[in-house]
PDB file of N, CA and C in Angstrom:
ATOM      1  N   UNK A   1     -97.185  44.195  23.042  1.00  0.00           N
ATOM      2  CA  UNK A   1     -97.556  44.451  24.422  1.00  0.00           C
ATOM      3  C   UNK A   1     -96.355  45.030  25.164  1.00  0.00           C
ATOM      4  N   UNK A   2     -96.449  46.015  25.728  1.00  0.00           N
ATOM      5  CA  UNK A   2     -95.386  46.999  26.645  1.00  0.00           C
ATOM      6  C   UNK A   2     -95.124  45.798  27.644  1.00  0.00           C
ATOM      7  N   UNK A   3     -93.620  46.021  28.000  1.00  0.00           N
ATOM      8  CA  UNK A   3     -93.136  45.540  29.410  1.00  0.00           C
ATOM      9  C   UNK A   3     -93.656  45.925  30.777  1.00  0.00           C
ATOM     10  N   UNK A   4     -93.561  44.711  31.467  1.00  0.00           N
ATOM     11  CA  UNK A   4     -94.062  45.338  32.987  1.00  0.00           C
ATOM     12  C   UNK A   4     -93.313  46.660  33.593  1.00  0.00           C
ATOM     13  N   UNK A   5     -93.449  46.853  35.130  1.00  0.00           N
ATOM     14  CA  UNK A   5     -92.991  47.586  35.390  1.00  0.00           C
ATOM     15  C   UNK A   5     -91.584  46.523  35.764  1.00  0.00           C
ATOM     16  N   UNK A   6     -92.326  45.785  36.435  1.00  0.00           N
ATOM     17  CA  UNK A   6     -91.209  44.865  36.879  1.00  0.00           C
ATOM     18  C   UNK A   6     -89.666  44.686  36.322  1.00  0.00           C
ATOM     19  N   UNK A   7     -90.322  44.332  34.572  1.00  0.00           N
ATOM     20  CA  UNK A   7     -89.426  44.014  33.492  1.00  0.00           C
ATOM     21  C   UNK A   7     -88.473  45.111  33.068  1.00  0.00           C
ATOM     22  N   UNK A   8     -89.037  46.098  33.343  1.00  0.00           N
ATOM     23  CA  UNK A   8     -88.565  47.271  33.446  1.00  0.00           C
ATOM     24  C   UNK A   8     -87.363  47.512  34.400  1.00  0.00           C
ATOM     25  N   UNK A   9     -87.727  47.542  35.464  1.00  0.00           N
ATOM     26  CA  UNK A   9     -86.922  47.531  36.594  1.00  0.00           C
ATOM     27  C   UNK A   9     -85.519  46.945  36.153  1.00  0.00           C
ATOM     28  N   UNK A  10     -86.395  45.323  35.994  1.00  0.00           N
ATOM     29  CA  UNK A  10     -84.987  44.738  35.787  1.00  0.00           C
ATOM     30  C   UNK A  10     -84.031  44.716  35.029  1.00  0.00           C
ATOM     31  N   UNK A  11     -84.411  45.498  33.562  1.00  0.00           N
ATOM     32  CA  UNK A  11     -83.683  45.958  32.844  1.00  0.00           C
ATOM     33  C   UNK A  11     -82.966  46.937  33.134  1.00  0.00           C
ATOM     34  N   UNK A  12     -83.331  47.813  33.698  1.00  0.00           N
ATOM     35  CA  UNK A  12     -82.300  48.918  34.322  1.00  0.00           C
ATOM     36  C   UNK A  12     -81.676  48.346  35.593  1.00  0.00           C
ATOM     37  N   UNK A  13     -81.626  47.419  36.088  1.00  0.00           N
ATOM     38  CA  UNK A  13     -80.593  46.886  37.281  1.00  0.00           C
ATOM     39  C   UNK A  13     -79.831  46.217  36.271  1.00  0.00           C
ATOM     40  N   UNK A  14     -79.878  45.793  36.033  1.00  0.00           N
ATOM     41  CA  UNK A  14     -79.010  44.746  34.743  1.00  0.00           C
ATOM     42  C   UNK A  14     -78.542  45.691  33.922  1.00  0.00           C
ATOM     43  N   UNK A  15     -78.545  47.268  33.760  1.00  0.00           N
ATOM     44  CA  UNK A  15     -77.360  48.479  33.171  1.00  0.00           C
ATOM     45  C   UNK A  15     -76.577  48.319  34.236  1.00  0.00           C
ATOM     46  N   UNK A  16     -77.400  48.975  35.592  1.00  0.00           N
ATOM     47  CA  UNK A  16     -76.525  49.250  36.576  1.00  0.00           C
ATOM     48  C   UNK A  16     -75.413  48.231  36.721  1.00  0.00           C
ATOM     49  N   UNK A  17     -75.762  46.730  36.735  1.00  0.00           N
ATOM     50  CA  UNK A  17     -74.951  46.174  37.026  1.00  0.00           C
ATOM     51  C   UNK A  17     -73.248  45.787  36.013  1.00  0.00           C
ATOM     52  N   UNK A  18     -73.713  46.258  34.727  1.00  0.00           N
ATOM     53  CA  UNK A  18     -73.278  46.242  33.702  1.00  0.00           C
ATOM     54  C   UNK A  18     -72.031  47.159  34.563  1.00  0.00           C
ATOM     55  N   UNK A  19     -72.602  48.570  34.634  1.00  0.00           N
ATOM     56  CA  UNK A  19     -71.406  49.782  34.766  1.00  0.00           C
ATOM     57  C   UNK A  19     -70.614  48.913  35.869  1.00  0.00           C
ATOM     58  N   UNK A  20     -71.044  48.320  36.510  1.00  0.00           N
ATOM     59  CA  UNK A  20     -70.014  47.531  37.999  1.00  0.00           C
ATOM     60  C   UNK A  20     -69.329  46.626  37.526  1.00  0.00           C
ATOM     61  N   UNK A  21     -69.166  46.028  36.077  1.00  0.00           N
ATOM     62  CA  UNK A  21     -68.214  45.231  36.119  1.00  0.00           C
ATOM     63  C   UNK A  21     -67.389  45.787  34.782  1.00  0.00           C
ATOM     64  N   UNK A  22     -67.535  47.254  34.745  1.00  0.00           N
ATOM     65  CA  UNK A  22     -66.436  47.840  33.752  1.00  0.00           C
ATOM     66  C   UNK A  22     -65.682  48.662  33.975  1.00  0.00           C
ATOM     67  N   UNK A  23     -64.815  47.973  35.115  1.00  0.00           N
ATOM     68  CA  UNK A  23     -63.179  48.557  35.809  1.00  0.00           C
ATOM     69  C   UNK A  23     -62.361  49.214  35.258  1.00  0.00           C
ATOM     70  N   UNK A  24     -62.203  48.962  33.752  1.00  0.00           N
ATOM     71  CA  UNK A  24     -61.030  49.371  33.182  1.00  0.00           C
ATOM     72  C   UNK A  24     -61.838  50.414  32.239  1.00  0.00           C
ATOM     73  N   UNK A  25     -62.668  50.762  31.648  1.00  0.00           N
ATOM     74  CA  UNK A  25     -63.715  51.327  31.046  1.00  0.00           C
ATOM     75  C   UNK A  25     -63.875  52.633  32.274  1.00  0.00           C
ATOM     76  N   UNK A  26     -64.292  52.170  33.692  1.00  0.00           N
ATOM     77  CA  UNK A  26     -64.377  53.192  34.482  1.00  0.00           C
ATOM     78  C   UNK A  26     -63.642  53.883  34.437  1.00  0.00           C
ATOM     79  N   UNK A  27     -61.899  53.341  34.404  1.00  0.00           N
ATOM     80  CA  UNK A  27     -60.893  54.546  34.697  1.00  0.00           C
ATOM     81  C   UNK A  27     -60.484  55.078  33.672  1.00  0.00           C
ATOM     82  N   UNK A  28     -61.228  55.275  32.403  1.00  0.00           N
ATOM     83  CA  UNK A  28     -60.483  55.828  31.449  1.00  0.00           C
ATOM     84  C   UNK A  28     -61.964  56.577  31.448  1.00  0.00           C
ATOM     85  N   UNK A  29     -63.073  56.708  31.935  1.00  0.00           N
ATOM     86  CA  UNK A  29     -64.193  57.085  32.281  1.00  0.00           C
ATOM     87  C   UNK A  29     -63.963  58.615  32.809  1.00  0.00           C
ATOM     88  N   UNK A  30     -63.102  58.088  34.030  1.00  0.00           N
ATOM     89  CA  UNK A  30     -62.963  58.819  34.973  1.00  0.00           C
ATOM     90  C   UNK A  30     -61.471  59.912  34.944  1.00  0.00           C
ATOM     91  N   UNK A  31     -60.629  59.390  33.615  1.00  0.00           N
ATOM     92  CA  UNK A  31     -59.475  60.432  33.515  1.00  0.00           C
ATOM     93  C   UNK A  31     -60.130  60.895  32.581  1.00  0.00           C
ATOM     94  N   UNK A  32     -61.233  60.788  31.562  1.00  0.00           N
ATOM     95  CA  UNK A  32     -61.532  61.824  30.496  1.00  0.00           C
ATOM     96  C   UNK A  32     -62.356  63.087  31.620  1.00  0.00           C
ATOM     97  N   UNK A  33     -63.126  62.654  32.492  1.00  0.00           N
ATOM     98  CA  UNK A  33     -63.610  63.237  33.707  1.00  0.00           C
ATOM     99  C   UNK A  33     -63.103  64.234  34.072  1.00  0.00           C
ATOM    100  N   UNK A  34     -61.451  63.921  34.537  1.00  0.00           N
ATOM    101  CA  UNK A  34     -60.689  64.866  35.134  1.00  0.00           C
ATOM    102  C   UNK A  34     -59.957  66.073  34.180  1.00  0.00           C
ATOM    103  N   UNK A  35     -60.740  65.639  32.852  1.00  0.00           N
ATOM    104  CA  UNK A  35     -59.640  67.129  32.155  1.00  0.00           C
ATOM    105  C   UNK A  35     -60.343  68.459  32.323  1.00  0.00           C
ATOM    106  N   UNK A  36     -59.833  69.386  32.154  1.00  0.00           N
ATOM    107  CA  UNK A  36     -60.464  70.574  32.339  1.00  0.00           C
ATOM    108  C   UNK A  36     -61.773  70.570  31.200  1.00  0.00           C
ATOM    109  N   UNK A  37     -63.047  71.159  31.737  1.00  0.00           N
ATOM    110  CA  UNK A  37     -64.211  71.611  30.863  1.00  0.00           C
ATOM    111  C   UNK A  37     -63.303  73.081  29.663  1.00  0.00           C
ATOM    112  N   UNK A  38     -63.332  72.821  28.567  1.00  0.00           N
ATOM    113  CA  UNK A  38     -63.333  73.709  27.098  1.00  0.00           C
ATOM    114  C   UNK A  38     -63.841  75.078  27.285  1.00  0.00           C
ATOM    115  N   UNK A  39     -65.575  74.555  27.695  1.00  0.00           N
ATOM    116  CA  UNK A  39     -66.468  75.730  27.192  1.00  0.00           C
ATOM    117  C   UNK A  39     -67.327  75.996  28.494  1.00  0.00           C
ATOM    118  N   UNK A  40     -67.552  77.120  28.419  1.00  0.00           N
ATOM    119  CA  UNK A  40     -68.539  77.998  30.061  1.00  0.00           C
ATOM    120  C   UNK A  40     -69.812  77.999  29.514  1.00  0.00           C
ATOM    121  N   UNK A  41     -70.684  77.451  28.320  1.00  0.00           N
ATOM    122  CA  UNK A  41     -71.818  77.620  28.068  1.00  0.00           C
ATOM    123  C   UNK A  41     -72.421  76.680  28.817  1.00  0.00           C
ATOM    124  N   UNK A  42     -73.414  77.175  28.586  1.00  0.00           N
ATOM    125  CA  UNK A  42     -74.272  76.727  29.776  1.00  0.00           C
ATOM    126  C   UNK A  42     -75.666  76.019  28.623  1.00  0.00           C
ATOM    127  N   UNK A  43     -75.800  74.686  28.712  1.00  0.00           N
ATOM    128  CA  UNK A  43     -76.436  73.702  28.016  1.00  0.00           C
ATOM    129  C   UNK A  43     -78.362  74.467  28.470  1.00  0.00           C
ATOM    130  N   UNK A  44     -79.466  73.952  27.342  1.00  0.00           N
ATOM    131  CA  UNK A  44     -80.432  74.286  27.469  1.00  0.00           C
ATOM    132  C   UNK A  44     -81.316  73.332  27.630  1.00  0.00           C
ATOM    133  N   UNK A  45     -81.806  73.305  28.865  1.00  0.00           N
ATOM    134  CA  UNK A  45     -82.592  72.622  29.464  1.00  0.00           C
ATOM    135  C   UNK A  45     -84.069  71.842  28.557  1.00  0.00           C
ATOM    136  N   UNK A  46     -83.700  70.582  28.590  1.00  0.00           N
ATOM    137  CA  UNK A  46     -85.002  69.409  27.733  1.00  0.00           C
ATOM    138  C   UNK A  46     -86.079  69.206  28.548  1.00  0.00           C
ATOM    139  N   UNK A  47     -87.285  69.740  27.425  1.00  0.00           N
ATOM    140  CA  UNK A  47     -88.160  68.486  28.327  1.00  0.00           C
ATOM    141  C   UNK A  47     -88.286  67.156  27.999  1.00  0.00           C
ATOM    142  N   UNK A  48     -89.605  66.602  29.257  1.00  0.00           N
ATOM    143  CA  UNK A  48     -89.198  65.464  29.013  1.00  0.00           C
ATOM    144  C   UNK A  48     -89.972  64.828  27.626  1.00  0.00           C
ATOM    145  N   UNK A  49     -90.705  65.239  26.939  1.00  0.00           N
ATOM    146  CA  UNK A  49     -91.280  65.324  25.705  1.00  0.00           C
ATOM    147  C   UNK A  49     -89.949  65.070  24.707  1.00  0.00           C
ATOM    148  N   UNK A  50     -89.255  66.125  24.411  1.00  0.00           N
ATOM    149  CA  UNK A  50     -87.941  66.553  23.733  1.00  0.00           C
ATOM    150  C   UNK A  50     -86.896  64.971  23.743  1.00  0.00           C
ATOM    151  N   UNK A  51     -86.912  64.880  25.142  1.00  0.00           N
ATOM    152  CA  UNK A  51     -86.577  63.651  25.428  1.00  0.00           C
ATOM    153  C   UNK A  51     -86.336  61.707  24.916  1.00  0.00           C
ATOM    154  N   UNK A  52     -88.058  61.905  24.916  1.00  0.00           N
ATOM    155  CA  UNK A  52     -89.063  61.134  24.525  1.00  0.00           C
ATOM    156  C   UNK A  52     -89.006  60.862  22.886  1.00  0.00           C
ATOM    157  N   UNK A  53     -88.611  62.163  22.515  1.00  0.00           N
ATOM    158  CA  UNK A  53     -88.869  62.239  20.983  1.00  0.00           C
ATOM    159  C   UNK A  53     -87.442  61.507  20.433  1.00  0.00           C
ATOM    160  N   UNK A  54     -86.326  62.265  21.382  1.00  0.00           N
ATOM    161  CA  UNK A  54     -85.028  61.769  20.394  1.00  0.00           C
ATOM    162  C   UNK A  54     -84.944  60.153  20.983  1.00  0.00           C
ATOM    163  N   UNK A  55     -84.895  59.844  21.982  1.00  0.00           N
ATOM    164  CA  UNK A  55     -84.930  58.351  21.913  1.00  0.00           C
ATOM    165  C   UNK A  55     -85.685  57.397  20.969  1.00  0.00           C
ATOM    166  N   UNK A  56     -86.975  58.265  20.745  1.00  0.00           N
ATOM    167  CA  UNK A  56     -87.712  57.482  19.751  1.00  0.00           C
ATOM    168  C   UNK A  56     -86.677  56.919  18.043  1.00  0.00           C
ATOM    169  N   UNK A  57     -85.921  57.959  17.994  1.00  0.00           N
ATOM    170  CA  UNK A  57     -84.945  58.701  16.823  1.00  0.00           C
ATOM    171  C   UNK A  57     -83.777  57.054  16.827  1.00  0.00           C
ATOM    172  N   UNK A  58     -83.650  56.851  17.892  1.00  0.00           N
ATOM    173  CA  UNK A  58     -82.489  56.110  18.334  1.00  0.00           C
ATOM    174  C   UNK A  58     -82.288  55.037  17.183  1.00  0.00           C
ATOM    175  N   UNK A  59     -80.801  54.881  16.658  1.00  0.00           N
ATOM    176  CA  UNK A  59     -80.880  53.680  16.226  1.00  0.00           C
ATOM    177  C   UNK A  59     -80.474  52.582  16.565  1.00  0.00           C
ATOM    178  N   UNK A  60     -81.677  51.163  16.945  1.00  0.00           N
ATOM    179  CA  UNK A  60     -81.040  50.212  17.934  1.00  0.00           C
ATOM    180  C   UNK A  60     -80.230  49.126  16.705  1.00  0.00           C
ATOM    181  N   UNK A  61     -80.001  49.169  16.145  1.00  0.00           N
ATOM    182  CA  UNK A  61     -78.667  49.105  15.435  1.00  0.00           C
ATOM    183  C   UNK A  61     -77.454  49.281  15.702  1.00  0.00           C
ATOM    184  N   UNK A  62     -76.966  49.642  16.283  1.00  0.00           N
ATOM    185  CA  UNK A  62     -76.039  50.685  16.329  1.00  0.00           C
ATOM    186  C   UNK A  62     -75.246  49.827  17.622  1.00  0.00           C
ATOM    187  N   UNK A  63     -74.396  49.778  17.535  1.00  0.00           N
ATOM    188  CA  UNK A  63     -73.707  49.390  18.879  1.00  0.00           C
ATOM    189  C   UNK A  63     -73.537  50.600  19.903  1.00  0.00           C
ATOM    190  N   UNK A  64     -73.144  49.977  21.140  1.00  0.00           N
ATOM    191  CA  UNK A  64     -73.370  51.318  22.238  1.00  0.00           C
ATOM    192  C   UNK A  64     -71.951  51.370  22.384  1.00  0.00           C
ATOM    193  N   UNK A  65     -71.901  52.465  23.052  1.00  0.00           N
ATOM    194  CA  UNK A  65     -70.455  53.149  23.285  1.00  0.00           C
ATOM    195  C   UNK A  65     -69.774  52.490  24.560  1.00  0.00           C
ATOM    196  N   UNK A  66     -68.921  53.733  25.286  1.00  0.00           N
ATOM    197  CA  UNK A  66     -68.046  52.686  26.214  1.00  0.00           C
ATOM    198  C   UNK A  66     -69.126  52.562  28.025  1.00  0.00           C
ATOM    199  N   UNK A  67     -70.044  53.135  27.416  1.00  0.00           N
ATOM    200  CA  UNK A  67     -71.150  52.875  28.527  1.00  0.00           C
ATOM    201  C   UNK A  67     -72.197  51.658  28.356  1.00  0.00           C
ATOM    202  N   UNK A  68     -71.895  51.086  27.471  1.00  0.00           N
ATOM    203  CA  UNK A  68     -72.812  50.149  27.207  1.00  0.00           C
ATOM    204  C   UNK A  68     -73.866  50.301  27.261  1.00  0.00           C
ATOM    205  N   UNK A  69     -74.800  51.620  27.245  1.00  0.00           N
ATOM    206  CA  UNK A  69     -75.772  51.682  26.976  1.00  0.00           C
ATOM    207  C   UNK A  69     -76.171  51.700  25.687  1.00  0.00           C
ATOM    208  N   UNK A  70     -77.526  50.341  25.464  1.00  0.00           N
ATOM    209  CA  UNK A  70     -77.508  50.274  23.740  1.00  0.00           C
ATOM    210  C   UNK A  70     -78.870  51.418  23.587  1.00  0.00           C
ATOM    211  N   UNK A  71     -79.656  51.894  22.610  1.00  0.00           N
ATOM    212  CA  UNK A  71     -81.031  52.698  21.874  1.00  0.00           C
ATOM    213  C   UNK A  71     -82.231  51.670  22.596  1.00  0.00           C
ATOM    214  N   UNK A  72     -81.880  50.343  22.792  1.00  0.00           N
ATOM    215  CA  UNK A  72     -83.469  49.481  23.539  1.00  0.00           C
ATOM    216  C   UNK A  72     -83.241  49.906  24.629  1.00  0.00           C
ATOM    217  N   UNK A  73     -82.303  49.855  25.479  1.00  0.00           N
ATOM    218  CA  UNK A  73     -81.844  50.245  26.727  1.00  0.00           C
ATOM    219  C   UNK A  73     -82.907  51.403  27.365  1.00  0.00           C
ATOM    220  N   UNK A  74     -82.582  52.134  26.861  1.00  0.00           N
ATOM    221  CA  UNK A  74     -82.893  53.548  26.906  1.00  0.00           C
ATOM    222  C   UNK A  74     -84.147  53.689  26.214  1.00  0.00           C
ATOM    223  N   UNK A  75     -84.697  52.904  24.795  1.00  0.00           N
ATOM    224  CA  UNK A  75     -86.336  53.050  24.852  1.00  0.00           C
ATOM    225  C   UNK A  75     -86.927  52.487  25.617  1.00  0.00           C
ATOM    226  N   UNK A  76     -86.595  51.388  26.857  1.00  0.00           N
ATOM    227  CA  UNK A  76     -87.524  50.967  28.066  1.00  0.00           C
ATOM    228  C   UNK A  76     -87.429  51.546  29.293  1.00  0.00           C
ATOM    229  N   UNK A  77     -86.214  52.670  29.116  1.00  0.00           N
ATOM    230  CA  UNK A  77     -86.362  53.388  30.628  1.00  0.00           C
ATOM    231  C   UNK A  77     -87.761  54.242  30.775  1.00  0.00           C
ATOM    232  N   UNK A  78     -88.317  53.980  32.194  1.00  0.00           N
ATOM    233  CA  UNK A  78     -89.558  54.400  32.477  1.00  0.00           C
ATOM    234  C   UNK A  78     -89.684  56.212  32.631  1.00  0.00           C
ATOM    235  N   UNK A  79     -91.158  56.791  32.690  1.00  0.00           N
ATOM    236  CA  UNK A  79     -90.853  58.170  32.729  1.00  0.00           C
ATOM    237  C   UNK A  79     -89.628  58.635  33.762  1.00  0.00           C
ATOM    238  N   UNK A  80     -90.371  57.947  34.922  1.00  0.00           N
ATOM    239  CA  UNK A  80     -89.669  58.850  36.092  1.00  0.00           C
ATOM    240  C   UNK A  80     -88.167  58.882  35.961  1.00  0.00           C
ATOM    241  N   UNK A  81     -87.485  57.537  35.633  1.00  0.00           N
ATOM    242  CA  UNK A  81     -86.019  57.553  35.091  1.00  0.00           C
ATOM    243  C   UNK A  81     -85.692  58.821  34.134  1.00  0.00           C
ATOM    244  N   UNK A  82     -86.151  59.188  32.895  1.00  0.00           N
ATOM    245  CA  UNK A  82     -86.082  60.374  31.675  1.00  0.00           C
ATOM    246  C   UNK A  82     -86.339  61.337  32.439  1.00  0.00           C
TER     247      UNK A  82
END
């Protein structure tokens, strides 16, 4: 049985809140941020299908990176979020 919307919700406040208590994570966030961009190409626009598909792909295995976003994370974000 799918999650509410509710459950939903609260799973994505509970990322958000995640990113707010990773201070030291932020600023090394935020100096990879500040280096100059490499490349002038210009990325090609997903739908949200395309989207849909590679999350499906995800392996929730996998530990998440320095965003803490894990593959469940991100298979319960709702359309309008993707």
């Amino acid at each position: 049985m799918g999650k509410s919307d509710k459950e939903k919700l609260n799973n994505l406040q509970n990322i958000f809140q995640m990113f707010s208590l990773q201070d030291d994570q932020d600023q090394e966030v935020e100096q990879h941020q500040a280096l100059p961009i490499q490349s002038q190409e210009s990325l090609k626009a997903l739908t949200l299908e395309e989207i849909k598909d590679e999350t499906k792909m995800l392996n929730q295995k996998k530990a998440p990176s320095l965003d803490l976003i894990t593959a469940g994370m991100l298979k319960e974000l709702p359309n309008k979020v993707l």
